[in-house]
Structure formats: structure tokens, C-alpha cells
C-alpha atoms as a PDB file:
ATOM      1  CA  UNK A   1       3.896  -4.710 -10.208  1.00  0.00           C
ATOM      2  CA  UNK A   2       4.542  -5.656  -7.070  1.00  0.00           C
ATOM      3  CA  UNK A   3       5.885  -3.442  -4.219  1.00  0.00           C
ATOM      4  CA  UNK A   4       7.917  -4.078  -0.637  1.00  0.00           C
ATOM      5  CA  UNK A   5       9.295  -2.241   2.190  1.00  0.00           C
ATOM      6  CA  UNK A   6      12.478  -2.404   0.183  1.00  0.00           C
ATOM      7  CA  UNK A   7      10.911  -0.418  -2.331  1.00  0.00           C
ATOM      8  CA  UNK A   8      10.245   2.573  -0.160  1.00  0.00           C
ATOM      9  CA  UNK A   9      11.301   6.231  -0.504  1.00  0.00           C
ATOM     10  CA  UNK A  10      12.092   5.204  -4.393  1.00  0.00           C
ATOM     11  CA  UNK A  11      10.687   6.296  -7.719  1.00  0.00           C
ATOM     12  CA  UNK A  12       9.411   3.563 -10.340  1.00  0.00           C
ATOM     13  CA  UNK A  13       7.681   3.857 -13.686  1.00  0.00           C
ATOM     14  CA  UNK A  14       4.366   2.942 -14.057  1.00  0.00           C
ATOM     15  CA  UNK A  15       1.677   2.659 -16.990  1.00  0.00           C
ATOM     16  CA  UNK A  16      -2.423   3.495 -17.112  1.00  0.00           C
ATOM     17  CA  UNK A  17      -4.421   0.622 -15.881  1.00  0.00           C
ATOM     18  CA  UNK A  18      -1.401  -1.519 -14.555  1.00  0.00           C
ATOM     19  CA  UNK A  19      -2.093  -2.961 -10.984  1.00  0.00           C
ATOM     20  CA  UNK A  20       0.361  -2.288  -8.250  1.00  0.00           C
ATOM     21  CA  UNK A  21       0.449  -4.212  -5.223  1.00  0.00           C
ATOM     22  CA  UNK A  22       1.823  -2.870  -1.562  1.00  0.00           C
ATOM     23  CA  UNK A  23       2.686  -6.321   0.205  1.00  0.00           C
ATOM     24  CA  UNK A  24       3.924  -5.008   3.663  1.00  0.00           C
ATOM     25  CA  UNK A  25       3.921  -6.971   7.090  1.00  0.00           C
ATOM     26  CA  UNK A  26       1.463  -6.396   9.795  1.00  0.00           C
ATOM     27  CA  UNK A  27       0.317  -7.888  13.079  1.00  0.00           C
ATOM     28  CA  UNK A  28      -3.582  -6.613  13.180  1.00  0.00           C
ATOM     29  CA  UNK A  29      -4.035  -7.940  16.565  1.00  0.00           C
ATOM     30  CA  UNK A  30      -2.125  -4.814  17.838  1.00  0.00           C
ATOM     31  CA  UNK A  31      -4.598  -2.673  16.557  1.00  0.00           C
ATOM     32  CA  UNK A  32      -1.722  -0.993  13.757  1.00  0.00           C
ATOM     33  CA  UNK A  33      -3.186  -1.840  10.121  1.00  0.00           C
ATOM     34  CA  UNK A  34      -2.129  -0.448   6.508  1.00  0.00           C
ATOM     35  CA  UNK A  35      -4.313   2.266   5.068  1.00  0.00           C
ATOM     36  CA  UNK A  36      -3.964   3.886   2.295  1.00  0.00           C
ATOM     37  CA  UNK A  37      -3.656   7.533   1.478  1.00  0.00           C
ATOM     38  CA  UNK A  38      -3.988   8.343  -2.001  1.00  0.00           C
ATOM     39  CA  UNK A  39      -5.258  10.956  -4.770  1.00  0.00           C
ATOM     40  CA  UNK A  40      -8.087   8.754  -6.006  1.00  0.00           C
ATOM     41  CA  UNK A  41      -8.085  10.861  -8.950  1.00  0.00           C
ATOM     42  CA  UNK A  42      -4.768   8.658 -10.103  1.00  0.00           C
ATOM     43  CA  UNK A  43      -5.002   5.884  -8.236  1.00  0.00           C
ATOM     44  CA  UNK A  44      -8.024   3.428  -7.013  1.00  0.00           C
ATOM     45  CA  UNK A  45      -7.383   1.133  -4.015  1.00  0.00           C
ATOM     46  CA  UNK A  46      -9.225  -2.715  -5.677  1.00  0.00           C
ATOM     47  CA  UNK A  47      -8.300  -4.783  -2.631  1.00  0.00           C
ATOM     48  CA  UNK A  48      -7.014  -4.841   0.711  1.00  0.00           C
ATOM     49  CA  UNK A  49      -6.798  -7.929   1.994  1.00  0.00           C
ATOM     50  CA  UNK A  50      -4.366  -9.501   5.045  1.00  0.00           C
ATOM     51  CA  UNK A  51      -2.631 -13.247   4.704  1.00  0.00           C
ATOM     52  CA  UNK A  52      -1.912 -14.802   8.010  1.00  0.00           C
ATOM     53  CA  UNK A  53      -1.565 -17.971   9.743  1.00  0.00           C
ATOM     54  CA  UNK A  54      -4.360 -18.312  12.444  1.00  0.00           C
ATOM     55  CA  UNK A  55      -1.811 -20.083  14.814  1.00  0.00           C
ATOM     56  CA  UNK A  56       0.012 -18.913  17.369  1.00  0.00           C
ATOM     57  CA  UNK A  57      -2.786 -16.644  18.021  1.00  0.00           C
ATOM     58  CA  UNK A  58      -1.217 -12.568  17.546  1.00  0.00           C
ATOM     59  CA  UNK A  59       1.050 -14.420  14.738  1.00  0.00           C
ATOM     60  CA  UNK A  60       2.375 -11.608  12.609  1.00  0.00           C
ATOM     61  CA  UNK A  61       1.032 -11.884   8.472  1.00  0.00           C
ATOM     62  CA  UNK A  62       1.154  -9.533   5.723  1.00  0.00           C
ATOM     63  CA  UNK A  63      -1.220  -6.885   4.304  1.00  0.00           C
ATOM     64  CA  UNK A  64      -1.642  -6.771   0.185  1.00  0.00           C
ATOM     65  CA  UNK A  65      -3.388  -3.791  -0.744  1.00  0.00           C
ATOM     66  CA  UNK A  66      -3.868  -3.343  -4.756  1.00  0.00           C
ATOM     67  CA  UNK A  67      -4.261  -0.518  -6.653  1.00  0.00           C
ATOM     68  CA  UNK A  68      -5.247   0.757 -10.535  1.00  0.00           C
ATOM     69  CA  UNK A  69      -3.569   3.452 -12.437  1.00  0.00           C
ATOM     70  CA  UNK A  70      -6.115   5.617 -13.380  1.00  0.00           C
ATOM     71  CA  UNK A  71      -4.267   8.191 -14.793  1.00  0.00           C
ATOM     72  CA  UNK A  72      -0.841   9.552 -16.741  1.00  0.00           C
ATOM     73  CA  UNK A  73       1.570  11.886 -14.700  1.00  0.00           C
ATOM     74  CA  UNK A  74       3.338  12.086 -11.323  1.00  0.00           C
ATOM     75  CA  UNK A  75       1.483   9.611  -8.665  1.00  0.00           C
ATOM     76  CA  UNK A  76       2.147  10.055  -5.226  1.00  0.00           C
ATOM     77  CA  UNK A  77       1.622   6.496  -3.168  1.00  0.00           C
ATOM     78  CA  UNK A  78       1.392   6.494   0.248  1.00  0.00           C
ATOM     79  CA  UNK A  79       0.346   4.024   2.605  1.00  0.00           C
ATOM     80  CA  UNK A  80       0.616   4.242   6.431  1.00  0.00           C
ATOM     81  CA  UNK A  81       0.586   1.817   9.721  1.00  0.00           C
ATOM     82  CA  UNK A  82      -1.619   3.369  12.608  1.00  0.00           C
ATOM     83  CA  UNK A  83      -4.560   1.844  14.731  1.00  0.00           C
ATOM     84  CA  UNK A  84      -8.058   3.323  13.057  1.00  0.00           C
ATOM     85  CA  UNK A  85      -8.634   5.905  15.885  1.00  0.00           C
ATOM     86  CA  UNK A  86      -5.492   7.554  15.945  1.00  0.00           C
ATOM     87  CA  UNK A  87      -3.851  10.062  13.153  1.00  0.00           C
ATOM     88  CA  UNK A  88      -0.220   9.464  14.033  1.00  0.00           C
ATOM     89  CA  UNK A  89       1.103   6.727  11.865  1.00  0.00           C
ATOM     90  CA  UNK A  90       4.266   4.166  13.411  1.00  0.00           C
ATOM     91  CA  UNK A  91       5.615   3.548   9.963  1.00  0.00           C
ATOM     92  CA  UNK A  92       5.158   4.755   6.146  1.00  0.00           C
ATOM     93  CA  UNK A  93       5.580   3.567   3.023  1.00  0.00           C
ATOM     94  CA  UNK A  94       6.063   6.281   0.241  1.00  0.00           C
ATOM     95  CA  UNK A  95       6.553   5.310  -3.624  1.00  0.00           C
ATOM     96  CA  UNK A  96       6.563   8.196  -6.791  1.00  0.00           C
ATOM     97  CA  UNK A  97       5.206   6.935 -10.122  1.00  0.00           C
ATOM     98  CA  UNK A  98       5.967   8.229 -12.896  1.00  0.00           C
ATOM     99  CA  UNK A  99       2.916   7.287 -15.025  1.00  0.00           C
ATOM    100  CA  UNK A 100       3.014   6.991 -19.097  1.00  0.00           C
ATOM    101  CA  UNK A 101      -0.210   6.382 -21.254  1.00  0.00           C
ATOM    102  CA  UNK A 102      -0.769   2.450 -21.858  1.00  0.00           C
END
């Protein structure tokens, strides 16, 4: 399944083992990257990876991180924009999933 800003504040459905993937947009050169923040208990984060054009230099890409359903129940996913050093995130992305058995 893939996921977008648009798909924010919602609720989707979600089975054991399926692969969900966050693809939000990002300009790393500002120091502000996606992390994740998840129960690793239910989820596990299996890539992070950013697509971007090397020209203009500071060009603005997007970040795809990928996760597994590890487990049945009510997932919370969270991932946030903030520079490494800092705690205080700029912008969030928050998704429930309601997980079934595969």
C-alpha cells in the first residue's frame, strides 16, 4: 500500500506482512528529514530511502520509507519532519491501521 500526505490524519485497513510505503516530499539539504516513530512491536521500518534530482543543487525530492506489518490490531504510524538534533518536528504525518490476520 502506498501512502501520501493526502492520506494523513485518516484510518485504513491493513493485513500481517503487507508493506506500506510513506512517500512524502522533502528537501534534505535544509537539514529537515522524515523519521519514523513507531511501535516496532507492529511495525518494522525495511527502507528509507530519498529520490531526487541532483540538479539545481537544494532541488526538493521525496522520501519513501517502507514498512512490514508485523502484527494484528490497532497500529499507530507516525512519521515526522525535523533536522536530527532537534526534538520539535515542522510537520507530521499520522495514519491508524486497523490490522487483520493475513
Amino acid at each position: 500500500m502506498e501512502l501520501t500526505k493526502r492520506d494523513s490524519g485518516g484510518r485504513r485497513t491493513a493485513r500481517v506482512d503487507e508493506n506500506l510505503t510513506v512517500v512524502l516530499g522533502e528537501n534534505p539539504t535544509t537539514g529537515y528529514r522524515w523519521h519514523a516513530e513507531i511501535d516496532a512491536t507492529m511495525l518494522q521500518q525495511t527502507d528509507d530511502r530519498y529520490l531526487g534530482s541532483a540538479e539545481p543543487r537544494g532541488a526538493a525530492g521525496t522520501r519513501r520509507l517502507t514498512f512490514r506489518v508485523l502484527r494484528a490490531g490497532l497500529v499507530h504510524l507516525r512519521v515526522v519532519k525535523r533536522r536530527p538534533w532537534e526534538d520539535a518536528a515542522v510537520e507530521e504525518f499520522d495514519l491508524d491501521l486497523d490490522v487483520e490476520e493475513a
